[in-house]
Protein backbone atom coordinates (compact mmCIF):
# COMPACT_ATOMS: atom_id res chain seq x y z
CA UNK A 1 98.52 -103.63 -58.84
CA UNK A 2 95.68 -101.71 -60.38
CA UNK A 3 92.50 -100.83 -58.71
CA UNK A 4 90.37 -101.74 -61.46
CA UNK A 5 91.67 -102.98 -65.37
CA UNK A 6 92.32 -99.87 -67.91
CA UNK A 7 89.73 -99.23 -69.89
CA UNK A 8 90.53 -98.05 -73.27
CA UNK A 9 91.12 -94.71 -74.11
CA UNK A 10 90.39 -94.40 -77.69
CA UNK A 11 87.48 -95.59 -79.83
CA UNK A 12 87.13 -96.95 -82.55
CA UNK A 13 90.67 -98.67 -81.65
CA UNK A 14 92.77 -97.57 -85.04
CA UNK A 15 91.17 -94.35 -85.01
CA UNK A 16 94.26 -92.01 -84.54
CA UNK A 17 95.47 -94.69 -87.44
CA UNK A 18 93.44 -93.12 -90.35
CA UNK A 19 95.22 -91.12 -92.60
CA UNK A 20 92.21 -88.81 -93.35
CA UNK A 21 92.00 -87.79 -90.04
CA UNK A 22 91.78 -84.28 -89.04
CA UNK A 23 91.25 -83.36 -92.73
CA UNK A 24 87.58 -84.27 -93.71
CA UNK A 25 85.32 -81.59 -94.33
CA UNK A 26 81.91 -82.70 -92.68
CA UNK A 27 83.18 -84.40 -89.32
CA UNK A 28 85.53 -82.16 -86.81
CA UNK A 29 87.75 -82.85 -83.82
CA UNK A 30 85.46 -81.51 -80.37
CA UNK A 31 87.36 -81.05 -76.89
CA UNK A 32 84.20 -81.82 -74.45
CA UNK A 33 84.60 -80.46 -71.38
CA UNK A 34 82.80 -83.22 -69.06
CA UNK A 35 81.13 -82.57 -65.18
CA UNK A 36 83.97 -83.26 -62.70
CA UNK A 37 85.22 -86.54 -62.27
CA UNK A 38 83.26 -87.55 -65.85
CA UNK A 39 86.00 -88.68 -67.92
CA UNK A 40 85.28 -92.39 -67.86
CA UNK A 41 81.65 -92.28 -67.73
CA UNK A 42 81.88 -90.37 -71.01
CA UNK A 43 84.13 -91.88 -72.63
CA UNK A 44 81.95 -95.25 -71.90
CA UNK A 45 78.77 -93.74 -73.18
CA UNK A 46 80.59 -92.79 -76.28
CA UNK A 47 81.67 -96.27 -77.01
CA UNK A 48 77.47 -97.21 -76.24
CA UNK A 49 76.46 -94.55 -79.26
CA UNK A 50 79.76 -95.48 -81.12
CA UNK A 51 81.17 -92.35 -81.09
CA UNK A 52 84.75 -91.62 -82.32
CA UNK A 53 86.95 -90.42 -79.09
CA UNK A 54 90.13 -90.50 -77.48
CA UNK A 55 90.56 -89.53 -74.02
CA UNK A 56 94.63 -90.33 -72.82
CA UNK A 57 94.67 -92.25 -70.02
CA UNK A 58 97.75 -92.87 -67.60
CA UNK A 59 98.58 -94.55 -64.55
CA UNK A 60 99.24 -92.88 -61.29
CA UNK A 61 100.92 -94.88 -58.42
CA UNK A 62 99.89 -94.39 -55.03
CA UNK A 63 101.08 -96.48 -51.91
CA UNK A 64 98.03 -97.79 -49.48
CA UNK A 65 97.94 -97.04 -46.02
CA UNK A 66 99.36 -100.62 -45.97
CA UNK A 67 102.50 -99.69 -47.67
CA UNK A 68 101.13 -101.85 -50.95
CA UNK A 69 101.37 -100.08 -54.44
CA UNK A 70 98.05 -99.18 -56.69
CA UNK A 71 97.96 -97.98 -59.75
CA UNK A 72 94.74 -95.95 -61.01
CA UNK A 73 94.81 -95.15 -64.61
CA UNK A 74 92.96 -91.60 -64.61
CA UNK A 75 92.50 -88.95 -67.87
CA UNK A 76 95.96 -87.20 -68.51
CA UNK A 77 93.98 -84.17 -69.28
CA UNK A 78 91.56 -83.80 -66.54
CA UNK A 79 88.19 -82.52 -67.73
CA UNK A 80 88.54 -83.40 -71.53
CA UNK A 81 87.62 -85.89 -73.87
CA UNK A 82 88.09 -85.33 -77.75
CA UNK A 83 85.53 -86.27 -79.70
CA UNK A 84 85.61 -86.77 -83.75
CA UNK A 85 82.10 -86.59 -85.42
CA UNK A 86 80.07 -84.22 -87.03
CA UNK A 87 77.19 -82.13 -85.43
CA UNK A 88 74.71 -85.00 -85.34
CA UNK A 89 77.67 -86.99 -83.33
CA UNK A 90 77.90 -83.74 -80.76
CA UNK A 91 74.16 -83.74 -80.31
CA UNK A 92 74.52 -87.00 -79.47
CA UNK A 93 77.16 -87.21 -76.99
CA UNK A 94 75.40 -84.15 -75.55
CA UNK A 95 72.40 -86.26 -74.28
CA UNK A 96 75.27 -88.28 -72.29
CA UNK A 97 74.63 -86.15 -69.04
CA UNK A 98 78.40 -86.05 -68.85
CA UNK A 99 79.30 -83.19 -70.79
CA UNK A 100 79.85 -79.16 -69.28
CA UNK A 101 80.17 -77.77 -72.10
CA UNK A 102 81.99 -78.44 -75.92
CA UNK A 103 84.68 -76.13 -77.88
CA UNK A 104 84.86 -76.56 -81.26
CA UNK A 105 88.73 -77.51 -82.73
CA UNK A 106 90.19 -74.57 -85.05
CA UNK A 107 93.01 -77.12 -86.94
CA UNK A 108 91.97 -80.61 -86.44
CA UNK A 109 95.04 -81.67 -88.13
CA UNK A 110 97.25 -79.95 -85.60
CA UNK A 111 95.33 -81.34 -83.00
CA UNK A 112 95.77 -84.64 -84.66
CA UNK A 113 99.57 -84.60 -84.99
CA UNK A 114 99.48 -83.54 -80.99
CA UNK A 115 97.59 -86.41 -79.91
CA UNK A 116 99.26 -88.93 -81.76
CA UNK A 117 102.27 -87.84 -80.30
CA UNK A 118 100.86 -88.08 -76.87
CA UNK A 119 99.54 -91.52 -77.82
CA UNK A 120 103.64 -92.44 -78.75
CA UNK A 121 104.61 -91.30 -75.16
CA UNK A 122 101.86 -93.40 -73.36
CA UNK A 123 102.52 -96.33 -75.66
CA UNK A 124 106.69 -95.71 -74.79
CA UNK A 125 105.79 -96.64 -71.40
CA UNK A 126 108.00 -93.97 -69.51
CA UNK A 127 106.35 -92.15 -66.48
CA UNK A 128 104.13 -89.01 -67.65
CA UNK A 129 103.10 -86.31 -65.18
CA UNK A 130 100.15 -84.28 -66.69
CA UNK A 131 101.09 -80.73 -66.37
CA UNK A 132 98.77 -77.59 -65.90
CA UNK A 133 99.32 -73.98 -67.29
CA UNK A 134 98.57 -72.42 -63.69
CA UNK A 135 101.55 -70.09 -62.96
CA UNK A 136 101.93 -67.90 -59.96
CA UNK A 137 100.18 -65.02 -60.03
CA UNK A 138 97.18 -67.08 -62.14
CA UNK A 139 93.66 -66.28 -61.56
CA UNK A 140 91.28 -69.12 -61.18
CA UNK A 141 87.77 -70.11 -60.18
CA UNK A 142 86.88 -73.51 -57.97
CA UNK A 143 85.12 -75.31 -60.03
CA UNK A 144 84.19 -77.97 -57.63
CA UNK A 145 83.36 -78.93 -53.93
CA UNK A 146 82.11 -77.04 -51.11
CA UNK A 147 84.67 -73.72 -52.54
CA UNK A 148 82.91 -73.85 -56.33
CA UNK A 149 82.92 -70.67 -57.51
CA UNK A 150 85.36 -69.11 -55.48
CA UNK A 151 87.90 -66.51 -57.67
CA UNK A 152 91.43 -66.28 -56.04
CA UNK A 153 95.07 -65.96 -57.13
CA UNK A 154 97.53 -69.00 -57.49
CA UNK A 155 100.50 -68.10 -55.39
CA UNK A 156 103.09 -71.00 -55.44
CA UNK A 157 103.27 -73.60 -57.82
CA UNK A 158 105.45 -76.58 -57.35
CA UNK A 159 103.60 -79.95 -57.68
CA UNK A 160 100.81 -77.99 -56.12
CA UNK A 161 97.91 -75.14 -56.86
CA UNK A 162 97.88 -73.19 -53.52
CA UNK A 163 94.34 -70.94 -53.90
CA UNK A 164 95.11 -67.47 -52.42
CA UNK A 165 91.77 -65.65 -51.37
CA UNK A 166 92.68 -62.17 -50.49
CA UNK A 167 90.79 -58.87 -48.53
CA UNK A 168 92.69 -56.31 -50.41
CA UNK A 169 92.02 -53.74 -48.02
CA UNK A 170 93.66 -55.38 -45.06
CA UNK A 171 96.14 -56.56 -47.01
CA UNK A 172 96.08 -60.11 -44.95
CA UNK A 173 94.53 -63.41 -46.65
CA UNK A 174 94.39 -66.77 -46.38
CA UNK A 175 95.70 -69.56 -48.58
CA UNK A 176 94.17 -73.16 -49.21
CA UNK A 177 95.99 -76.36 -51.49
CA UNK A 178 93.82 -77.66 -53.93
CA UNK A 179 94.47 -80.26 -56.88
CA UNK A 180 94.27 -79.39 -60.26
CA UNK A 181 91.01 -80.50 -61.37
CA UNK A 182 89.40 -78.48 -58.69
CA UNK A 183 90.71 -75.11 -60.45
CA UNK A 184 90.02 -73.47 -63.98
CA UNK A 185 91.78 -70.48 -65.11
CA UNK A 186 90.01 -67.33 -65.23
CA UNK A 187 90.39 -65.38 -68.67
């Protein structure tokens, strides 16, 4: 049973529809990197300003204490939301109070052709498990909590970041598990 009722993901609603998409010359895809936890909230305000967006969504069972079943329906790509507008759009949806920072899309109509083909695999129904790029051996920063802004070394990876912080010249450490949202990569 879900927590609350899925909101929807992509505005306007045929958006990732439109043939033009990707290609026009004046409005651009945007990957907005929102404050932690943001997703929604953005995504909402968006709609409010009527601001083109998709943000995947998909659901994630967890079992109560009780033993029953909930389903939360959270951003398959924690942190982002892609926006499609032009600059006076990512002024806009800058003055949301949601948003960390923006990156400007290189080839909109790659980026097009990927997220239509994530939209297929929601849409197909079968279970998705969002993935992260953190490898062993990965540096990253905490980005939030009472650790933000602590630099350390991922050191196993298997359905799990586990945070390495290290004192190099006593070769000893200590190692901490964190979820994915709570770490960025370092470049």
């Amino acid at each position: 049973m879900p927590i609350l009722a899925r909101e929807s993901d992509l505005y306007p609603e045929d958006l990732l529809d439109r043939p033009e998409l990707g290609r026009e010359s004046q409005v651009h895809w945007w990957a907005l990197y929102t404050l932690a936890r943001h997703e929604k909230e953005l995504t909402r305000r968006l709609r409010g300003l009527e601001i083109a967006f998709y943000c995947p969504l998909i659901g994630r069972r967890t079992a109560s204490p009780s033993g029953r079943t909930r389903v939360a329906h959270v951003p398959l790509f924690a942190g982002y939301v892609f926006m499609y507008g032009g600059g006076d759009a990512r002024y806009r949806a800058m003055t949301t109070n949601c948003i960390s920072r923006w990156l400007p899309v290189g080839d909109g109509q790659e980026l097009t052709h990927d997220l239509r083909q994530v939209r297929r695999l929601i849409d197909s129904g079968a279970p998705l498990t969002p993935e992260a790029r953190l490898d062993p051996g990965a540096r990253v920063r905490v980005r939030c909590g009472p650790l933000a802004g602590m630099e350390g070394k991922v050191i196993r990876r298997s359905g799990e970041v586990r945070l390495l912080v290290a004192v190099n010249f006593l070769k000893q450490g200590a190692s901490l598990l964190l979820e994915d949202h709570q770490v960025e990569p370092l470049d």
